[in-house]
N, C-alpha and C. Protein backbone atom coordinates (compact mmCIF):
# COMPACT_ATOMS: atom_id res chain seq x y z
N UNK A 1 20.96 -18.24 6.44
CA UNK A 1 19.83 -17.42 6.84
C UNK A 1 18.70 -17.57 5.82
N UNK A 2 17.55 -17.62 6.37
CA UNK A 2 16.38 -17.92 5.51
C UNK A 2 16.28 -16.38 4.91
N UNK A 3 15.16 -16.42 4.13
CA UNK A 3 14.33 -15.19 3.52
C UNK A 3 12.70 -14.85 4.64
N UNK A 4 12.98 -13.73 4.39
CA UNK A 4 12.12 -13.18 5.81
C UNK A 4 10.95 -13.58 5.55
N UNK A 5 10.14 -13.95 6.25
CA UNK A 5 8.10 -14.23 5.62
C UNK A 5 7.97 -12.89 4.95
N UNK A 6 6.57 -13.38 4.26
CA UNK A 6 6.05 -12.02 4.27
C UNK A 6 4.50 -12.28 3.81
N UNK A 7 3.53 -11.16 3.78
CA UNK A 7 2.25 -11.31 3.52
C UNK A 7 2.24 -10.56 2.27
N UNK A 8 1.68 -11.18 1.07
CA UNK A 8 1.35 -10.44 -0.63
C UNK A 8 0.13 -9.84 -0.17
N UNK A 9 -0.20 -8.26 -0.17
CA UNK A 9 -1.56 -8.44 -0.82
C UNK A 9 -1.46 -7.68 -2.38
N UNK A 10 -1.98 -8.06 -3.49
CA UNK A 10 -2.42 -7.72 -4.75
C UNK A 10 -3.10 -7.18 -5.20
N UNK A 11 -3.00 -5.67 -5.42
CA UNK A 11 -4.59 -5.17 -6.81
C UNK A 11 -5.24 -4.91 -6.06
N UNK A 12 -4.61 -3.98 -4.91
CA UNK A 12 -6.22 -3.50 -3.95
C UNK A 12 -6.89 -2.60 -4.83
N UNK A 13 -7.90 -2.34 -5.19
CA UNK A 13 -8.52 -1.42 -5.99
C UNK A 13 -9.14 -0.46 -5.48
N UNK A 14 -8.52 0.74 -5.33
CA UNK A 14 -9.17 1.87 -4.32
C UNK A 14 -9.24 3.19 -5.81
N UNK A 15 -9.91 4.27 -5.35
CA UNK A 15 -10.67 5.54 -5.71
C UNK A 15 -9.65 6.95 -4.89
N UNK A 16 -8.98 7.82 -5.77
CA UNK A 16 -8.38 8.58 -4.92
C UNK A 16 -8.31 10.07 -5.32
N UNK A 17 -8.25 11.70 -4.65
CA UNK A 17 -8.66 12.17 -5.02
C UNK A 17 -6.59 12.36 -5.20
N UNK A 18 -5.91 11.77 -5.86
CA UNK A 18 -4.75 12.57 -6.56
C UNK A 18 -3.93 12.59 -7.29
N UNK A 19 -3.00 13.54 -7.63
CA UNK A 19 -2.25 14.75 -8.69
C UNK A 19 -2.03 15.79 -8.87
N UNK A 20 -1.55 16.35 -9.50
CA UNK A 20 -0.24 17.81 -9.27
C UNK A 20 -1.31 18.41 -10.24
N UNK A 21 -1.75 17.92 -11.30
CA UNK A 21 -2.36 19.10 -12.39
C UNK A 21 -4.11 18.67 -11.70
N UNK A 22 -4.83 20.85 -12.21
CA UNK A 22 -5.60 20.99 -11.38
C UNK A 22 -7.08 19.94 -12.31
N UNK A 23 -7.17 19.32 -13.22
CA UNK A 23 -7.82 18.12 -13.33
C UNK A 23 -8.10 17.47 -12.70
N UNK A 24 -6.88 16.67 -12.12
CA UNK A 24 -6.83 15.60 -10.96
C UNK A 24 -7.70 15.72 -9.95
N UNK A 25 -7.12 17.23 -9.56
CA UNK A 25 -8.04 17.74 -8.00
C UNK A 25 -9.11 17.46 -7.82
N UNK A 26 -10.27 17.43 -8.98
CA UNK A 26 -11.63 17.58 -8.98
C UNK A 26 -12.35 16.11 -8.85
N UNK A 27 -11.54 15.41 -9.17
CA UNK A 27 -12.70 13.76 -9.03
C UNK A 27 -11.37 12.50 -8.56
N UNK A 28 -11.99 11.66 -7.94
CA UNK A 28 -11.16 10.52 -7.34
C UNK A 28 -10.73 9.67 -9.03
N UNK A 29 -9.52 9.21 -8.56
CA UNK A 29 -9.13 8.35 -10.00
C UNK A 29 -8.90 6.99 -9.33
N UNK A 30 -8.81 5.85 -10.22
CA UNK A 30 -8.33 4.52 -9.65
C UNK A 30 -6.91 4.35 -10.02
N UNK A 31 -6.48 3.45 -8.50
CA UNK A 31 -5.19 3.27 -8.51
C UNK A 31 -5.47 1.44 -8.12
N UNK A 32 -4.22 1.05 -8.25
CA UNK A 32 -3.69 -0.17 -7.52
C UNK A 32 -3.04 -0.22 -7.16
N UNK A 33 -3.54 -0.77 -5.48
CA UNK A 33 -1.82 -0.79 -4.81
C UNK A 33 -1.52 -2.30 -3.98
N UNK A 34 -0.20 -2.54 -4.48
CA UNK A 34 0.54 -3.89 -3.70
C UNK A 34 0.95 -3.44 -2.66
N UNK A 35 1.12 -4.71 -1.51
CA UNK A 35 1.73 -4.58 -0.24
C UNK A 35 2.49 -5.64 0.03
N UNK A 36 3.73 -5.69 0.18
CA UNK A 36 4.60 -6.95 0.74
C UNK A 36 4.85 -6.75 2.47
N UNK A 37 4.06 -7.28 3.38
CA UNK A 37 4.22 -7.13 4.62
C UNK A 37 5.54 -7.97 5.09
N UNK A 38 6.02 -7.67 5.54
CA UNK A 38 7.36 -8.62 6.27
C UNK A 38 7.22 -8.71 7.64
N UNK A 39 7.36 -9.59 8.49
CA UNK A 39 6.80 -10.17 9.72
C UNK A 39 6.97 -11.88 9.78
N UNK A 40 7.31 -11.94 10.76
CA UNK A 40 7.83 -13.39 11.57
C UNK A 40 6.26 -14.69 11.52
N UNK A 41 5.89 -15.04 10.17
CA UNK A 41 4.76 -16.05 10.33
C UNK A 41 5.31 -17.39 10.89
N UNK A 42 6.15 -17.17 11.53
CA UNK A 42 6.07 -19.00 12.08
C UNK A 42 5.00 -19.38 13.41
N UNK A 43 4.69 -18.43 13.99
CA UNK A 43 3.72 -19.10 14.99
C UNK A 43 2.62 -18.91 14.54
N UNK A 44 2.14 -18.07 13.45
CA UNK A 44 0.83 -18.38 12.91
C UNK A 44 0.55 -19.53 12.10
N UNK A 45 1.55 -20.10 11.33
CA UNK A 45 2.25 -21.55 10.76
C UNK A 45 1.99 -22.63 11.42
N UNK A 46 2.44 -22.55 12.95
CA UNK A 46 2.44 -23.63 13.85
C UNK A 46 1.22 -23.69 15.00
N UNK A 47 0.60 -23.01 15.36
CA UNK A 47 -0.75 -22.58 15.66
C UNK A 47 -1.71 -22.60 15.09
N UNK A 48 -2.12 -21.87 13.74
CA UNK A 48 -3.32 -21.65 12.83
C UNK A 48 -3.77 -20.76 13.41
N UNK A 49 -3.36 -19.45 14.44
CA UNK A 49 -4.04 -18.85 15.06
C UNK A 49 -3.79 -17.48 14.44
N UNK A 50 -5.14 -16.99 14.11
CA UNK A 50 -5.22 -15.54 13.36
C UNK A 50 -4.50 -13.85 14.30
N UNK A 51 -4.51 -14.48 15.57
CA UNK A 51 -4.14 -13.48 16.26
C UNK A 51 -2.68 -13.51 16.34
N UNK A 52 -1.83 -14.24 15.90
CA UNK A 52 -0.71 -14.66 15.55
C UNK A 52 0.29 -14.15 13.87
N UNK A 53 -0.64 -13.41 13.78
CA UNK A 53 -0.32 -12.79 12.53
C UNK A 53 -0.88 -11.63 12.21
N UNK A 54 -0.79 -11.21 11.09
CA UNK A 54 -1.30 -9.67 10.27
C UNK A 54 -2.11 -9.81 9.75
N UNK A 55 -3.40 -9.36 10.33
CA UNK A 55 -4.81 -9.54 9.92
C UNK A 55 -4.83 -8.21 8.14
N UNK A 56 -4.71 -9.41 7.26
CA UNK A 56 -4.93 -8.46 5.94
C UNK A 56 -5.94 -7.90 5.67
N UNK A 57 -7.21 -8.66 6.39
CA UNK A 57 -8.46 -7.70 5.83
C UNK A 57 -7.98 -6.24 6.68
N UNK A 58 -7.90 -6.01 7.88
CA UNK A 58 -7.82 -4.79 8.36
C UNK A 58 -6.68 -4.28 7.88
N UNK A 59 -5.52 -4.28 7.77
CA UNK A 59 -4.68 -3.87 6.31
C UNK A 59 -4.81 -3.42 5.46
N UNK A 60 -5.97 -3.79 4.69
CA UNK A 60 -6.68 -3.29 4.00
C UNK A 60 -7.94 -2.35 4.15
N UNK A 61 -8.57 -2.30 5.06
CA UNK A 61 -9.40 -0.96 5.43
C UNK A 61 -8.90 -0.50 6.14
N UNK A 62 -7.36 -0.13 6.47
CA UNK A 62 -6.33 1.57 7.06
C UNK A 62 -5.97 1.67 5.40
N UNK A 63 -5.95 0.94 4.86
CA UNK A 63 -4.96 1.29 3.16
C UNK A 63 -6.38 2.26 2.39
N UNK A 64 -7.38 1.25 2.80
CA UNK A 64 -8.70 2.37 1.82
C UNK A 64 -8.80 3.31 2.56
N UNK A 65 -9.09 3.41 4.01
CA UNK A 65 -9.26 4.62 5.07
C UNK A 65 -8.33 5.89 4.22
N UNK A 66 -7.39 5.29 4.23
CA UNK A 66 -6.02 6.03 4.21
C UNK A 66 -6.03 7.23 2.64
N UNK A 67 -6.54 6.48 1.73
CA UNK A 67 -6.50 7.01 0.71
C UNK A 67 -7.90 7.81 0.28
N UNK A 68 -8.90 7.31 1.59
CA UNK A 68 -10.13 8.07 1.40
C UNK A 68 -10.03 9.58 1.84
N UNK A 69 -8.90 10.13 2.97
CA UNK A 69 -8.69 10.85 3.31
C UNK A 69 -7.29 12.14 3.03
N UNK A 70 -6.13 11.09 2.45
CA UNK A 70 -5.06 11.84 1.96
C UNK A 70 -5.05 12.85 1.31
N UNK A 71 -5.80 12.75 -0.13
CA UNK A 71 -5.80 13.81 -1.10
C UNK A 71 -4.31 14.27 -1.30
N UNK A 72 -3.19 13.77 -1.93
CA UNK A 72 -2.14 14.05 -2.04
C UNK A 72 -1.86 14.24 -3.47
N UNK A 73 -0.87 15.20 -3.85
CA UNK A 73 -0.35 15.09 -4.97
C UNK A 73 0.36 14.23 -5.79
N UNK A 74 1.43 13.73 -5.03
CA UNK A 74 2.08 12.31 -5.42
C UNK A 74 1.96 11.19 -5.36
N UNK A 75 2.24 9.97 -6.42
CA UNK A 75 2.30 8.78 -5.81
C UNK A 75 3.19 8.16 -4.83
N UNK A 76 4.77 8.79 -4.81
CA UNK A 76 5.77 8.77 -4.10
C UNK A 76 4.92 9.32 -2.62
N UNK A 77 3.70 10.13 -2.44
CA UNK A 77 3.34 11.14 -0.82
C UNK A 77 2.83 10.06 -0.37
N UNK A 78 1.57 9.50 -1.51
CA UNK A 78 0.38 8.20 -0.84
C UNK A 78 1.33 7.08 -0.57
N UNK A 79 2.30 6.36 -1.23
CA UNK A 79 3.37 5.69 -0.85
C UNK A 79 3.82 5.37 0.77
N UNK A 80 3.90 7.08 0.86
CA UNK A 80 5.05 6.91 2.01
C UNK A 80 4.46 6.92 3.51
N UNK A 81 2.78 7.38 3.19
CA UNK A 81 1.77 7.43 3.92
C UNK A 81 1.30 6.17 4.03
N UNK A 82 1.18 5.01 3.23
CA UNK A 82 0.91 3.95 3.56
C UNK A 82 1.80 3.00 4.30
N UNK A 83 3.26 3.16 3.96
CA UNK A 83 3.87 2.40 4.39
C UNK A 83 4.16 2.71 6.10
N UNK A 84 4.33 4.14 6.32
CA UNK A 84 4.55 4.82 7.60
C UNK A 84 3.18 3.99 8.48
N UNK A 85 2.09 3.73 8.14
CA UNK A 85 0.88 3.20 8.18
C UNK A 85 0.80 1.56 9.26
N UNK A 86 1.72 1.24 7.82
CA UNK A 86 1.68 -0.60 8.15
C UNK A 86 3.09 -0.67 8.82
N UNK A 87 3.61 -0.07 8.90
CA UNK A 87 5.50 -0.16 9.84
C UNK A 87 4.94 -0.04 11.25
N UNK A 88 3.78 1.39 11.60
CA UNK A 88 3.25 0.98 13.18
C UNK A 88 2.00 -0.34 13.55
N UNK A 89 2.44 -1.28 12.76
CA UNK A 89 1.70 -2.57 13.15
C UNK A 89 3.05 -3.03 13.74
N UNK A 90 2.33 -3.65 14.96
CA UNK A 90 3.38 -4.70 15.69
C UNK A 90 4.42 -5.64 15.15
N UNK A 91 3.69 -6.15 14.73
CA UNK A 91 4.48 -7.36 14.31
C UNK A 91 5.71 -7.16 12.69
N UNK A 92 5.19 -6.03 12.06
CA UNK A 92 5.67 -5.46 11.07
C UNK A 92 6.96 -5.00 10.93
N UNK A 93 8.25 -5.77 10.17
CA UNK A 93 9.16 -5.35 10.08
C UNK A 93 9.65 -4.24 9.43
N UNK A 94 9.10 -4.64 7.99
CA UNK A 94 9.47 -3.96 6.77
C UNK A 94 7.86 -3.83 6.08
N UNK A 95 7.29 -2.56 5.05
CA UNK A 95 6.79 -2.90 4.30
C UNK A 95 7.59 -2.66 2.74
N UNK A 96 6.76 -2.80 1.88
CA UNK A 96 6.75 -2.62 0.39
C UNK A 96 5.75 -2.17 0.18
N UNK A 97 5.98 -1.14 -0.59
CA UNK A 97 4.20 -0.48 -1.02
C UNK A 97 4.24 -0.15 -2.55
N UNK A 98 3.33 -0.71 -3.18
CA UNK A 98 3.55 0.00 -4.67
C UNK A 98 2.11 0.56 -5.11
N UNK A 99 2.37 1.65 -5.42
CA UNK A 99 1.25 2.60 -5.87
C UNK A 99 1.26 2.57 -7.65
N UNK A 100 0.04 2.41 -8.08
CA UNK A 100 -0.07 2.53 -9.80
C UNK A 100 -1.22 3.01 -10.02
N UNK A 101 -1.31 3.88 -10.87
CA UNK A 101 -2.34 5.27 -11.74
C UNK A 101 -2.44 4.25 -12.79
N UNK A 102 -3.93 4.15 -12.48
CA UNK A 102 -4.32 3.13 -13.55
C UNK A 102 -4.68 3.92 -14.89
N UNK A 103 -4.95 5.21 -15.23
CA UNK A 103 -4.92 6.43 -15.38
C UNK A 103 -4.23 7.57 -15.63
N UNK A 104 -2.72 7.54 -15.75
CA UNK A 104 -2.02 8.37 -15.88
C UNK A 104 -2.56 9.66 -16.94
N UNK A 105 -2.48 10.76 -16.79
CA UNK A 105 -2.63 11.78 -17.82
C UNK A 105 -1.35 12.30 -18.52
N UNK A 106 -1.28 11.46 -19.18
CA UNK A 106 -0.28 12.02 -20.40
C UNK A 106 -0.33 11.71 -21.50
N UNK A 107 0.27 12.71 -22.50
CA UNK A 107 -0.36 12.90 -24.16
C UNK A 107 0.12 11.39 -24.32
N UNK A 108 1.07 10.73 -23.98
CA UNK A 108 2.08 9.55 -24.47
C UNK A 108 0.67 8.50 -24.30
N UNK A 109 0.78 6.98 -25.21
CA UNK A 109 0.15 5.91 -24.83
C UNK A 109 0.66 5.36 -23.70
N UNK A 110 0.92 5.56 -22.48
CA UNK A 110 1.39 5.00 -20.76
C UNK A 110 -0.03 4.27 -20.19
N UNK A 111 0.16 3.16 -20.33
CA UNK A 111 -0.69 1.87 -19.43
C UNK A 111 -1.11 2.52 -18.22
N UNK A 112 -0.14 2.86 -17.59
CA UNK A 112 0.24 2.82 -16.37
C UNK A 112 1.30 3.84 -15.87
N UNK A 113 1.07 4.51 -14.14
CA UNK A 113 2.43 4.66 -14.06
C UNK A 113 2.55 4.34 -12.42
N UNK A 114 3.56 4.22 -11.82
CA UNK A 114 3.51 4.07 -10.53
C UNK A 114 5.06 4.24 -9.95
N UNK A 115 4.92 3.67 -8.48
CA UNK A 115 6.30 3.94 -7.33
C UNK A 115 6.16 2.79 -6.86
N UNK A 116 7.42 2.73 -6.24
CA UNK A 116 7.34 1.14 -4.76
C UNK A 116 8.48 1.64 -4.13
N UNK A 117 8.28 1.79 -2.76
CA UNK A 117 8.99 1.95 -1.93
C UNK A 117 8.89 0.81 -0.95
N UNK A 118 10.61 0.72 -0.10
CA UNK A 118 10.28 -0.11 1.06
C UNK A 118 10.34 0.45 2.29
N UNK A 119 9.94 0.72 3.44
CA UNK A 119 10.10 1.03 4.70
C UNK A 119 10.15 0.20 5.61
N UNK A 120 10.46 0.26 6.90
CA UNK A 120 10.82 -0.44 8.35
C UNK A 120 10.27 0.93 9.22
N UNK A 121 10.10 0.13 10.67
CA UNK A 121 9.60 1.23 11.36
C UNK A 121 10.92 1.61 11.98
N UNK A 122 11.05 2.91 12.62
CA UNK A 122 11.96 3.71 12.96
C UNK A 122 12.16 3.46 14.44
């Protein structure tokens, strides 16, 4: 058995209004988020035909849509909201979603902090 296709996207760079402490609440912070789409590319392979696959630009404006409107506390909430997201695309088996606070607020030196979850549609 092969390994399933899938579509990378990398480092979307979106603006979001969230977090648990009441700081957060008040102004959008930057995050980055990965997406591993999983989906059957062989007839977009053997075709070249865009309608034959998972159009990433629009993938990407439900992922910014998405986070323009959430306002959630968690990265695990925006997570599970994105992936629930890209699972009702057709062709979509599985996603991967990884969320990272480019930004974290804590006393500690933390780069970074983030989640990755995988989902399938139900």
């Amino acid at each position: 058995m092969t390994a399933p296709d899938r579509i990378e996207l990398r480092d979307l760079r979106v603006t979001c209004v969230i977090g648990a402490l009441a700081h957060e609440r008040t102004a959008p912070q930057p995050l980055s988020i990965d997406v591993d789409l999983y989906a059957d590319l062989s007839q977009a392979g053997a075709t070249d035909d865009l309608s034959r696959t998972v159009d990433y630009g629009a993938v990407c404006d439900r992922i910014v849509a998405l986070c323009n409107d959430a306002q959630p506390q968690l990265l695990e909430r925006l997570a599970e909201l994105i992936a629930t997201e890209l699972c009702g695309i057709d062709a979509v088996t599985a996603a991967t979603v990884a969320v990272t606070k480019l930004r974290p607020p804590v006393a500690a030196d933390l780069g970074t902090s983030g989640v990755r979850i995988t989902r399938s549609p139900v």
